[in-house]
C-alpha atoms as a PDB file:
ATOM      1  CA  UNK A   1    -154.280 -55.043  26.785  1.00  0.00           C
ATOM      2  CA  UNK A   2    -152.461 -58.220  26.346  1.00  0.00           C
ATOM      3  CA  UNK A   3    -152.946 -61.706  28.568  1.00  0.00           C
ATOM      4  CA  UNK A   4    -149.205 -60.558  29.755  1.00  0.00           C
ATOM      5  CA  UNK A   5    -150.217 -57.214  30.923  1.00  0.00           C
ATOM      6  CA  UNK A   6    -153.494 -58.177  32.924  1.00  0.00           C
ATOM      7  CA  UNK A   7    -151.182 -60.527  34.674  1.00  0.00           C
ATOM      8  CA  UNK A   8    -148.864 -57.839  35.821  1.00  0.00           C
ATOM      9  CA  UNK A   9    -151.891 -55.849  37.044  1.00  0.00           C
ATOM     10  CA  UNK A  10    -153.455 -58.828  38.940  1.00  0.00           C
ATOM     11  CA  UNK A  11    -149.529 -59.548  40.550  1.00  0.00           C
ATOM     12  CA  UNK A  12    -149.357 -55.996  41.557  1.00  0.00           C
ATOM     13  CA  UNK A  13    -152.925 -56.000  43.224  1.00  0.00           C
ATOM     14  CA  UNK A  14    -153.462 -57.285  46.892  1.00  0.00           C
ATOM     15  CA  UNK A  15    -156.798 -58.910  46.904  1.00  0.00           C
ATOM     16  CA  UNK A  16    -158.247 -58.945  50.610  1.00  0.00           C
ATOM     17  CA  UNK A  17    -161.558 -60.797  51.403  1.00  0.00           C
ATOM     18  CA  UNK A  18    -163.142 -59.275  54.472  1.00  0.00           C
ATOM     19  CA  UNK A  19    -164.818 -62.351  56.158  1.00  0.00           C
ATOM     20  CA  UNK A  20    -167.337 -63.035  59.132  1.00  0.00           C
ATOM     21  CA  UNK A  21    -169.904 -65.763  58.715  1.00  0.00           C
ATOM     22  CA  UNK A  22    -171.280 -63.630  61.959  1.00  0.00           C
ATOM     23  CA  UNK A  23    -173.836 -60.610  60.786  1.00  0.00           C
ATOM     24  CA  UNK A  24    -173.303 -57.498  63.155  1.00  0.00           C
ATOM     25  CA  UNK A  25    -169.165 -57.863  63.632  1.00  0.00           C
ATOM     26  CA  UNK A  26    -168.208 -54.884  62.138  1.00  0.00           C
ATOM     27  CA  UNK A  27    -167.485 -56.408  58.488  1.00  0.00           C
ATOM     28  CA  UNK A  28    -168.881 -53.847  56.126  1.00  0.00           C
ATOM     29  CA  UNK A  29    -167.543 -50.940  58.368  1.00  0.00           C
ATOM     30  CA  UNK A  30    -164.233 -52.297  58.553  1.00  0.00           C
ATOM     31  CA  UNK A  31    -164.127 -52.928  54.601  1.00  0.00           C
ATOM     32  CA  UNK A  32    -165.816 -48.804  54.072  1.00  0.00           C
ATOM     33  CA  UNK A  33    -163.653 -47.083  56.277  1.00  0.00           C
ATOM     34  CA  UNK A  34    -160.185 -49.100  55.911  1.00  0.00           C
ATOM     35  CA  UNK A  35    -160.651 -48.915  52.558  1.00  0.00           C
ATOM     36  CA  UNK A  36    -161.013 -45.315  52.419  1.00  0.00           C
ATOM     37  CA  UNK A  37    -158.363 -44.775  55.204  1.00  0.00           C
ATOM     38  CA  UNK A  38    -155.842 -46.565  52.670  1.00  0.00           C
ATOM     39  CA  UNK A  39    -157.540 -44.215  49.599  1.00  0.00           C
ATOM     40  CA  UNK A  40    -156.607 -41.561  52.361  1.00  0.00           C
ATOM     41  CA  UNK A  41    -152.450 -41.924  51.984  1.00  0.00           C
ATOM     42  CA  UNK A  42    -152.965 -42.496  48.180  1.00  0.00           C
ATOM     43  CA  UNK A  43    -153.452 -45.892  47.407  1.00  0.00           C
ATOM     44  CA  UNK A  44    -155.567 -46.732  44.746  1.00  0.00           C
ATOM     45  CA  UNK A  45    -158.607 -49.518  46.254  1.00  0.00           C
ATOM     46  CA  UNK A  46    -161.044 -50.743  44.951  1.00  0.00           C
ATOM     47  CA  UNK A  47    -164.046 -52.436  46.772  1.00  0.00           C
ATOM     48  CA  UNK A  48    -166.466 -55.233  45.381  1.00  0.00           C
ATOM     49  CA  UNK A  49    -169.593 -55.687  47.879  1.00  0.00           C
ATOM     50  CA  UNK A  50    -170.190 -59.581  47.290  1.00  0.00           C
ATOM     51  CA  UNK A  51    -172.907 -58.744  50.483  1.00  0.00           C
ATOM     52  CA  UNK A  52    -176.807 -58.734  49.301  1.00  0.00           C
ATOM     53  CA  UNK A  53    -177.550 -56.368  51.462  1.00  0.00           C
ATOM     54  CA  UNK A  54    -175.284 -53.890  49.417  1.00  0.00           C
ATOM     55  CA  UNK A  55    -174.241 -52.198  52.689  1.00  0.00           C
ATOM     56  CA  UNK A  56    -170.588 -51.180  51.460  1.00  0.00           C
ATOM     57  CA  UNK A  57    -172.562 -49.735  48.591  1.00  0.00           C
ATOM     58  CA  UNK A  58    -174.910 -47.454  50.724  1.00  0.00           C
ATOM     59  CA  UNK A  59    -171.792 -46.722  53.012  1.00  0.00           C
ATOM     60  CA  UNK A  60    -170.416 -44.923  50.139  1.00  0.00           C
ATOM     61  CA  UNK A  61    -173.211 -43.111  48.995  1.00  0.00           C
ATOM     62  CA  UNK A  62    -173.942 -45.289  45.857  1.00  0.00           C
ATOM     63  CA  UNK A  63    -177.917 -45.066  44.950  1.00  0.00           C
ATOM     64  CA  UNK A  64    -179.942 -47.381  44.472  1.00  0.00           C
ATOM     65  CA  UNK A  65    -181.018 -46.419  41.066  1.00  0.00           C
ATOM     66  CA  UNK A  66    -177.726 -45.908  39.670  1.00  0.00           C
ATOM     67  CA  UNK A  67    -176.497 -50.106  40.206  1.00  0.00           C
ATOM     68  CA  UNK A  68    -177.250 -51.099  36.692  1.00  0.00           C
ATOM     69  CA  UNK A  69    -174.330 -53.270  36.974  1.00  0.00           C
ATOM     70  CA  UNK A  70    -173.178 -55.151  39.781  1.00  0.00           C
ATOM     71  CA  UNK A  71    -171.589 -57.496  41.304  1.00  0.00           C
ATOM     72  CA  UNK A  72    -174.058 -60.202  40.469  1.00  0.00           C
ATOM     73  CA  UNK A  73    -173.668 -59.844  36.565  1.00  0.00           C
ATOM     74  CA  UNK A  74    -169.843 -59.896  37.170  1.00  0.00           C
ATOM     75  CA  UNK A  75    -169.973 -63.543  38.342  1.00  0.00           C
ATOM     76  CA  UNK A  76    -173.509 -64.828  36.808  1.00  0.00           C
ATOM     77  CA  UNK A  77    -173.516 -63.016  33.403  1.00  0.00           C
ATOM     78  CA  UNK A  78    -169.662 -62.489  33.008  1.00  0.00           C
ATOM     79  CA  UNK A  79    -170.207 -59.047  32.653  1.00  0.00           C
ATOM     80  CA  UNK A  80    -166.713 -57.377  32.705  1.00  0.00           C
ATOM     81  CA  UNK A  81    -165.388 -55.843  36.220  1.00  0.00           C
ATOM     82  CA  UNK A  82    -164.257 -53.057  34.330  1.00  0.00           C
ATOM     83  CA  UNK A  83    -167.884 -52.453  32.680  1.00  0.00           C
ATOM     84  CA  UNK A  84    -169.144 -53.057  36.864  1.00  0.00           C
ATOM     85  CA  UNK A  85    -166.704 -50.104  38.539  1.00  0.00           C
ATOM     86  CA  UNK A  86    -167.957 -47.401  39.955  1.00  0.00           C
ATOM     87  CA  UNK A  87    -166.282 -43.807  41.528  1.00  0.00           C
ATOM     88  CA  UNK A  88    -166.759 -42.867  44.659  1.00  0.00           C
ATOM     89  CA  UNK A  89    -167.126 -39.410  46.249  1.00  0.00           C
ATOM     90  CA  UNK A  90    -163.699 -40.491  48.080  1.00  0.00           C
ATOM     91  CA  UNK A  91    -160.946 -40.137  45.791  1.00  0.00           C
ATOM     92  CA  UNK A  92    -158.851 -42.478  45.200  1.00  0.00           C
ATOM     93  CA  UNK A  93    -161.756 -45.465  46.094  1.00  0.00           C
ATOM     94  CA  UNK A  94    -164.226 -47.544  43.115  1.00  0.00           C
ATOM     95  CA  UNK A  95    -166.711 -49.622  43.815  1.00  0.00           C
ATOM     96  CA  UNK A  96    -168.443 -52.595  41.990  1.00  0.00           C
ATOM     97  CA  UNK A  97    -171.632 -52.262  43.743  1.00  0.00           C
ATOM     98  CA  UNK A  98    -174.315 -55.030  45.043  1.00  0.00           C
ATOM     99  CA  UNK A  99    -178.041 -55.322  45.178  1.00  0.00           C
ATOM    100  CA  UNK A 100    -180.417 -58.087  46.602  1.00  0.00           C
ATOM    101  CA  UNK A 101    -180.314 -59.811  42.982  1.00  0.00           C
ATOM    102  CA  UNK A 102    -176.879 -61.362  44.843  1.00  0.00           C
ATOM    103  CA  UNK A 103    -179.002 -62.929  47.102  1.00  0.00           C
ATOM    104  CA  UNK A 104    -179.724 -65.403  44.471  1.00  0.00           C
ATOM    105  CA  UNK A 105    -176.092 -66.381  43.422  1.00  0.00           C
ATOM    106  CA  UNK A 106    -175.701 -68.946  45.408  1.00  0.00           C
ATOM    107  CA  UNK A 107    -178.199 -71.230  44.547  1.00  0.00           C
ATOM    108  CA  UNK A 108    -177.776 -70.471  40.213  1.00  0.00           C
ATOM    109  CA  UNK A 109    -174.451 -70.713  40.551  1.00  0.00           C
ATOM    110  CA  UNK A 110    -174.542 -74.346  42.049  1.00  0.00           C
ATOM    111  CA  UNK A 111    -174.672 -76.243  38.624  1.00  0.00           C
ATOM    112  CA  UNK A 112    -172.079 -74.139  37.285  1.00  0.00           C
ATOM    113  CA  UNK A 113    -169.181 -75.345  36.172  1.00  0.00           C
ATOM    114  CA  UNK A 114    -165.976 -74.350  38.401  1.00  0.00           C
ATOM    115  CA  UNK A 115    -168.208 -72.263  40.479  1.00  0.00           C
ATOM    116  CA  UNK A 116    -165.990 -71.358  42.942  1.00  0.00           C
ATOM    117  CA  UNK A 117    -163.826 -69.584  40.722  1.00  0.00           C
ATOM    118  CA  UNK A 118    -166.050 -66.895  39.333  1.00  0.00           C
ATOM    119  CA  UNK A 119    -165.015 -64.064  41.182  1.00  0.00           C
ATOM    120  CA  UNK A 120    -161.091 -64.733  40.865  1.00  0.00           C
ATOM    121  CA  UNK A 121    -161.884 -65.652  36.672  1.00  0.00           C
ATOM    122  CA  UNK A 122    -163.809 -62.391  36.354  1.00  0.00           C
ATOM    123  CA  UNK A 123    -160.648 -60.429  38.232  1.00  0.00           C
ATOM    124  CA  UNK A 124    -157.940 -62.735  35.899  1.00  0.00           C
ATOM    125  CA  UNK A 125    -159.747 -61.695  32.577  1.00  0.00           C
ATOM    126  CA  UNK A 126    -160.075 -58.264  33.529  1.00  0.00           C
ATOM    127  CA  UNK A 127    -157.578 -54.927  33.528  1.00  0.00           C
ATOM    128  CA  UNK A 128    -157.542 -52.906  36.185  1.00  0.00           C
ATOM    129  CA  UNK A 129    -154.534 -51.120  38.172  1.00  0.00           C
ATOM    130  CA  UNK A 130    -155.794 -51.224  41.978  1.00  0.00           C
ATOM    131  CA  UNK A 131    -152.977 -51.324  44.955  1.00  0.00           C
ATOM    132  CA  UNK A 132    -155.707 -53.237  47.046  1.00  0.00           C
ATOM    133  CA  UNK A 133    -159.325 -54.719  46.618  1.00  0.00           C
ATOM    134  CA  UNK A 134    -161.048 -55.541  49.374  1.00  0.00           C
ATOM    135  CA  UNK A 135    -164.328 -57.807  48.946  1.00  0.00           C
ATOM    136  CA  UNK A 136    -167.042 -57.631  51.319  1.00  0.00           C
ATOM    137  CA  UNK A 137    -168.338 -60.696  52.160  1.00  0.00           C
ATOM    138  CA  UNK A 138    -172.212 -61.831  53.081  1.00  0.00           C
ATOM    139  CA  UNK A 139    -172.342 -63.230  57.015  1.00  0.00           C
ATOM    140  CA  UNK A 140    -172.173 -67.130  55.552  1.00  0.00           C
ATOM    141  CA  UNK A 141    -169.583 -69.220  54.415  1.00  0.00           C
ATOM    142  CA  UNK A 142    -171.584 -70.065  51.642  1.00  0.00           C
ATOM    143  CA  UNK A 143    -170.641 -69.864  47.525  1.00  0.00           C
ATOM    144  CA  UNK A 144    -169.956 -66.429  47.767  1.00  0.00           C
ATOM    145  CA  UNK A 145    -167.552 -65.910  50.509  1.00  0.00           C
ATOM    146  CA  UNK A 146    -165.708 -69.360  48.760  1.00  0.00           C
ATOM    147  CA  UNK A 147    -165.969 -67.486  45.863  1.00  0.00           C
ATOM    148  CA  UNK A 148    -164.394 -64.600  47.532  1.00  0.00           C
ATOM    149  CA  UNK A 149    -162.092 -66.901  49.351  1.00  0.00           C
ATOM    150  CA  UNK A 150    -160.590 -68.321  45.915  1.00  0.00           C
ATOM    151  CA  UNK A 151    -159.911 -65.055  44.477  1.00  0.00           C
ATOM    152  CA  UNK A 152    -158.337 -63.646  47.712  1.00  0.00           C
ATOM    153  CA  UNK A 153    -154.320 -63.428  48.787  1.00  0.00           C
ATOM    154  CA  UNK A 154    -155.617 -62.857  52.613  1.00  0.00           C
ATOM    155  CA  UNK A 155    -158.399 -62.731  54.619  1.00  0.00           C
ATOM    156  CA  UNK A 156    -159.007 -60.051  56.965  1.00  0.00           C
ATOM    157  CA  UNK A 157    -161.371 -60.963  59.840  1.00  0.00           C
ATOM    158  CA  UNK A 158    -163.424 -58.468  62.112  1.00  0.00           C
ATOM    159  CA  UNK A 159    -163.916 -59.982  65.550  1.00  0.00           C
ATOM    160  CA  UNK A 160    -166.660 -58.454  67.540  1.00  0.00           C
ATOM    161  CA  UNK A 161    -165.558 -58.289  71.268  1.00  0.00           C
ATOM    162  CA  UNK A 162    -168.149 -60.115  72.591  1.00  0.00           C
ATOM    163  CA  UNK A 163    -168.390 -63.730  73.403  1.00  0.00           C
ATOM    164  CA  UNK A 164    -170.269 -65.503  71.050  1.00  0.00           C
ATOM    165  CA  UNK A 165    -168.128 -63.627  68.450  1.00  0.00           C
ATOM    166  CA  UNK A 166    -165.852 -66.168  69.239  1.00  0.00           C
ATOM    167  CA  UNK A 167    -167.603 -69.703  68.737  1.00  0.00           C
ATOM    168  CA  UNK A 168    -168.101 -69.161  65.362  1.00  0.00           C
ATOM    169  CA  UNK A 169    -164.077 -68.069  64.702  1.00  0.00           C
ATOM    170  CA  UNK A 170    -162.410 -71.779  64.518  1.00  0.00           C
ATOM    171  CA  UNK A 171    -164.888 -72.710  61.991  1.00  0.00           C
ATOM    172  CA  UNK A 172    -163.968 -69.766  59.714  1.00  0.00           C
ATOM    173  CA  UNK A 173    -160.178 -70.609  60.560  1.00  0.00           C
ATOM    174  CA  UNK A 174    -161.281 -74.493  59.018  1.00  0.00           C
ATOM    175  CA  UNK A 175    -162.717 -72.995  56.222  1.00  0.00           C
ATOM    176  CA  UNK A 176    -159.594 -71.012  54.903  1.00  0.00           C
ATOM    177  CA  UNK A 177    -157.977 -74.448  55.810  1.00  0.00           C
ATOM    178  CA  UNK A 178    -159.799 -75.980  53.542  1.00  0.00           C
ATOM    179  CA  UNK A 179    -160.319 -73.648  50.721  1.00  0.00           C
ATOM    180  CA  UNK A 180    -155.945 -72.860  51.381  1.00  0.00           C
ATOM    181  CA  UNK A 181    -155.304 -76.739  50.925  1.00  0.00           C
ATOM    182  CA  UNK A 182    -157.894 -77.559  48.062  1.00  0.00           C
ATOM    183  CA  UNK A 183    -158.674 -74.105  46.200  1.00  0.00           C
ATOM    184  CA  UNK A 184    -155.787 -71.601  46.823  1.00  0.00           C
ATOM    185  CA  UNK A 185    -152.428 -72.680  47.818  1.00  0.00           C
ATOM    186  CA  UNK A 186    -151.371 -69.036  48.823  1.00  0.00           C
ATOM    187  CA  UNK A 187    -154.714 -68.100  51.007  1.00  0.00           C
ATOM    188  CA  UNK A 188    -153.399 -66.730  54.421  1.00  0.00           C
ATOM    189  CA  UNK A 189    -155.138 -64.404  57.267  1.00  0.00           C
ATOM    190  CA  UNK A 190    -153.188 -61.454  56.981  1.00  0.00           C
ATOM    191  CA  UNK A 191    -155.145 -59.864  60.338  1.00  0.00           C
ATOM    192  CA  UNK A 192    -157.976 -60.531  62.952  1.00  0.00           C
ATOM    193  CA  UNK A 193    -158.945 -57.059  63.880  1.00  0.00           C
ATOM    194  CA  UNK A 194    -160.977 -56.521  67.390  1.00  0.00           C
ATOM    195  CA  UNK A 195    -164.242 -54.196  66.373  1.00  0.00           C
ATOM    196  CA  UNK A 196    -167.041 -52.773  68.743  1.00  0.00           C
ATOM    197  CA  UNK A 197    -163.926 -52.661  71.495  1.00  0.00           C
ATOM    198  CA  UNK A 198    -166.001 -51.598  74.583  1.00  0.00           C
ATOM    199  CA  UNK A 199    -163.532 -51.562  78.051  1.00  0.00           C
ATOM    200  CA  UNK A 200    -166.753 -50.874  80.289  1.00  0.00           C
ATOM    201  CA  UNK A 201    -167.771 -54.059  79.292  1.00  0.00           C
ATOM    202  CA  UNK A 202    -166.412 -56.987  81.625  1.00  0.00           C
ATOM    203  CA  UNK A 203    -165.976 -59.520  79.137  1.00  0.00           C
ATOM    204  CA  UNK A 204    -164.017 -57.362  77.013  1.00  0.00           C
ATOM    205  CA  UNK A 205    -160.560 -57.625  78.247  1.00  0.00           C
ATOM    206  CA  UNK A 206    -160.739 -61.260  78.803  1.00  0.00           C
ATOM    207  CA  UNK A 207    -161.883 -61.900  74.677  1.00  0.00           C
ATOM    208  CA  UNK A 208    -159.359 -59.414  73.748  1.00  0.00           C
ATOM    209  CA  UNK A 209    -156.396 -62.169  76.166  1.00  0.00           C
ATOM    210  CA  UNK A 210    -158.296 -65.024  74.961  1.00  0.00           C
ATOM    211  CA  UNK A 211    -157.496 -64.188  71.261  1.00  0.00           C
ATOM    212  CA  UNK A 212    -154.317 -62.645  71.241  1.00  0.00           C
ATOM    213  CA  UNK A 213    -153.107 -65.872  73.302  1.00  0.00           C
ATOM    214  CA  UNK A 214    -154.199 -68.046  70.726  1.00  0.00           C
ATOM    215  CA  UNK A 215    -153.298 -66.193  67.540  1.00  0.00           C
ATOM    216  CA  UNK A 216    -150.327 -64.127  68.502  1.00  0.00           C
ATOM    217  CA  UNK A 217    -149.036 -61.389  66.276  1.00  0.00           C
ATOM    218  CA  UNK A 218    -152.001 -61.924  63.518  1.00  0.00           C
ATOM    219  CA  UNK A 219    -153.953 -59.617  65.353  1.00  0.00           C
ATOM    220  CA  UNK A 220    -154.101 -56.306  64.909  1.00  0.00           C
ATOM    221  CA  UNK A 221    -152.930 -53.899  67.640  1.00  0.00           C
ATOM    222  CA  UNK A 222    -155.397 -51.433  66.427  1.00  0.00           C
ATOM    223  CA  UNK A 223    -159.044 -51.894  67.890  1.00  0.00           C
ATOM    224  CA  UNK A 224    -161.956 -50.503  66.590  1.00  0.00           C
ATOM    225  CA  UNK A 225    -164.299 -48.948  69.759  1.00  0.00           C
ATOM    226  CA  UNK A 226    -167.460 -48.439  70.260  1.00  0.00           C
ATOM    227  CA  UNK A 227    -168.697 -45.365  68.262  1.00  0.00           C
ATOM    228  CA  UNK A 228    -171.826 -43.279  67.935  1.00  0.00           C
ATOM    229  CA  UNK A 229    -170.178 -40.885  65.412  1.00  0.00           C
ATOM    230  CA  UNK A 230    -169.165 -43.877  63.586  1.00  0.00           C
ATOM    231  CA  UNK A 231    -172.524 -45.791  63.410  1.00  0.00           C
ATOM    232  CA  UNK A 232    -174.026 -42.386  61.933  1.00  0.00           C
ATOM    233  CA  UNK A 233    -172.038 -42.093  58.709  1.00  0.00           C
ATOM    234  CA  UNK A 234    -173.581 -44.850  56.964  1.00  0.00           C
ATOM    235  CA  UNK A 235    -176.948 -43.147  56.647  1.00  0.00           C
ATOM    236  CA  UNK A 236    -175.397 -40.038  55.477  1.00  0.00           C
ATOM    237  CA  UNK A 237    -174.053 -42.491  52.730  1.00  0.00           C
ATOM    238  CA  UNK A 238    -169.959 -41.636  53.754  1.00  0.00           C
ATOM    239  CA  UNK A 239    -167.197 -43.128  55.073  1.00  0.00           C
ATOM    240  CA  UNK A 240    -166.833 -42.469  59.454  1.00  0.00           C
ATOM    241  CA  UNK A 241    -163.334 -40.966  57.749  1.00  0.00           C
ATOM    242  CA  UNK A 242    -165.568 -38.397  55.797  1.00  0.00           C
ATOM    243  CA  UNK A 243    -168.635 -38.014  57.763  1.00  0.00           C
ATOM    244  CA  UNK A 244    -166.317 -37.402  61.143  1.00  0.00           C
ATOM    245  CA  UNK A 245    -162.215 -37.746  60.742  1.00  0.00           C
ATOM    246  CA  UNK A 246    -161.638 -36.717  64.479  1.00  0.00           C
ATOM    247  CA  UNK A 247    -163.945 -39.237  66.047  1.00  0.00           C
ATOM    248  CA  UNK A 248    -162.712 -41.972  67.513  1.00  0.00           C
ATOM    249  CA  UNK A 249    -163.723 -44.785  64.930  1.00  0.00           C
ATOM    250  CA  UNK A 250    -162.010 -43.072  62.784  1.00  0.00           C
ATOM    251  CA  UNK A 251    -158.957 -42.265  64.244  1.00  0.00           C
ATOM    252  CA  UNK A 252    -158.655 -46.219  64.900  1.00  0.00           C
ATOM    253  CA  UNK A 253    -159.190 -47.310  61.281  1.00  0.00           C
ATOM    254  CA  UNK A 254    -156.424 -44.807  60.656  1.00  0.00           C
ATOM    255  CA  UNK A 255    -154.249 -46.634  62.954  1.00  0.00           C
ATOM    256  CA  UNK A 256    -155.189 -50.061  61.726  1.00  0.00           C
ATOM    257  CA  UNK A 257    -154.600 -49.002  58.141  1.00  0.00           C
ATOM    258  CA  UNK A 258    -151.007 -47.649  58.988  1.00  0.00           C
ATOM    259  CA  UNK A 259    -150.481 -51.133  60.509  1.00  0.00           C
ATOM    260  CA  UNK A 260    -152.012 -53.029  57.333  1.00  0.00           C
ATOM    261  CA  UNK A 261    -149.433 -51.323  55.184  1.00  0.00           C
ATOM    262  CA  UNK A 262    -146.655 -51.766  57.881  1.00  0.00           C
ATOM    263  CA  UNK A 263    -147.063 -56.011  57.575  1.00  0.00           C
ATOM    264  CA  UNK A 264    -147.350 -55.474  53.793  1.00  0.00           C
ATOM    265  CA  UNK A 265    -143.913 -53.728  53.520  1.00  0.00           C
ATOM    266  CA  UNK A 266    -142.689 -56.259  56.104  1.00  0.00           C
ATOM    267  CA  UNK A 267    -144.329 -58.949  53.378  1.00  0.00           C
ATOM    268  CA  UNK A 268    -142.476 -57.098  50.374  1.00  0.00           C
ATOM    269  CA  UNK A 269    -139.054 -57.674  51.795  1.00  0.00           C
ATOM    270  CA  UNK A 270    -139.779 -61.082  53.101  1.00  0.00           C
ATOM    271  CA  UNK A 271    -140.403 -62.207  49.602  1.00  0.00           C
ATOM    272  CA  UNK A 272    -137.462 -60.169  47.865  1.00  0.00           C
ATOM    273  CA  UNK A 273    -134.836 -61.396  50.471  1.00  0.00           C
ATOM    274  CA  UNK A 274    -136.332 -65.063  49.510  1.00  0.00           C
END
């Protein structure tokens, strides 16, 4: 495939990093199930778990065994992304899977040179034909959520709806700042969506006023609840959407990924009218 061609592929493709430096916000279930939501309607995704823990990877039923390459030799070893794609039991959805071996990136890739840009020089000199990827980011703002950060056209942040949840959201907002003014000119958040949504919980409303005062339309009107159905599939190794589509988890990530592809369209003719 010619340089010419991979760059039409990589134009075509919206590349969304899922970002929390906050473990336990909803990250990796928000990356599984939107993903496959959008897989769903026939949209061809593909996720790369950039986590150590290799959640999104167990989410989807990926063995342990069977992640000879992943996405650590993609940005250590320059291992091709197309040699590091995996299927998925959901058609439709591939995965570049992620063991604990990432857990070491971030320290070898330090005297690298342009280290920041692994990721988004591993997608350039690739060819694949993927409507979205969506990268799952560890709980840091370390090298591999800048990584991430550089290769990405938006972020996409899960907001638990609790209140330290929100101390830690102005310094991720600095961070794509920075990495939008330094590292990618066209880095934008394209959503903050509101995850473990609990109303019997008093603080709950007042978070959800809090945010949407501050940060208007970017957040989603889809929220994620609280879900026992939905905190089940994971172990089964499926997607909520699989494991249980009536439940209410999954209804929601059904709604937020009708509302994802409503701002993209939106987006679309924005640019064309430009």
């Amino acid at each position: 495939m010619t340089q010419s061609n991979i760059q039409s592929n990589i134009d075509k493709t919206r590349i969304f990093a899922v970002v929390n430096q906050k473990g336990g916000v909803g990250k990796t279930t928000t990356t599984v199930n939107l993903a496959t939501a959008l897989a769903a309607v026939g949209k061809s995704v593909l996720i790369i778990d950039f986590d150590p823990q290799g959640n999104a990877s167990t989410g989807l039923g990926i063995d342990q065994n069977s992640r000879e390459i992943t996405s650590y030799e993609v940005v250590l070893d320059g291992i091709s992304i197309n040699d590091a794609i995996q299927k998925t039991a959901v058609p439709n959805l591939h995965i570049i899977p992620a063991t604990i071996d990432l857990s070491g990136a971030e320290i070898e890739m330090v005297s690298l040179v342009k280290r920041e840009f692994r990721l988004k020089n591993a997608l350039v000199n690739s060819s694949y034909q993927y409507d979205y990827i969506l990268i799952d980011c560890p709980p840091s703002l370390g090298l591999l959520t800048l990584n991430a950060l550089v290769a990405a056209n938006d972020v996409l942040i899960p907001l638990q709806c609790e209140f330290y949840a929100l101390e830690g959201l102005s310094h991720l907002v600095r961070t794509v700042e920075l990495v939008k003014n330094n590292l990618n000119a066209g880095l934008a958040i394209q959503g903050i969506v509101l995850t473990m949504y609990d109303r019997r919980n008093k603080f709950t409303d007042q978070i959800e006023k809090d945010v949407r005062g501050y940060f208007g339309d970017i957040v989603y009107n889809s929220v994620i609840p609280r879900n026992i159905r939905m905190s089940e599939a994971p172990s089964h190794g499926k997607p909520a959407l699989v494991y249980d589509m009536n439940c209410a988890g999954s209804k929601a990530y059904i709604q937020l990924a009708s509302e994802l592809l409503k701002r993209e369209r939106v987006r679309k003719k924005q640019l064309e009218a430009a």
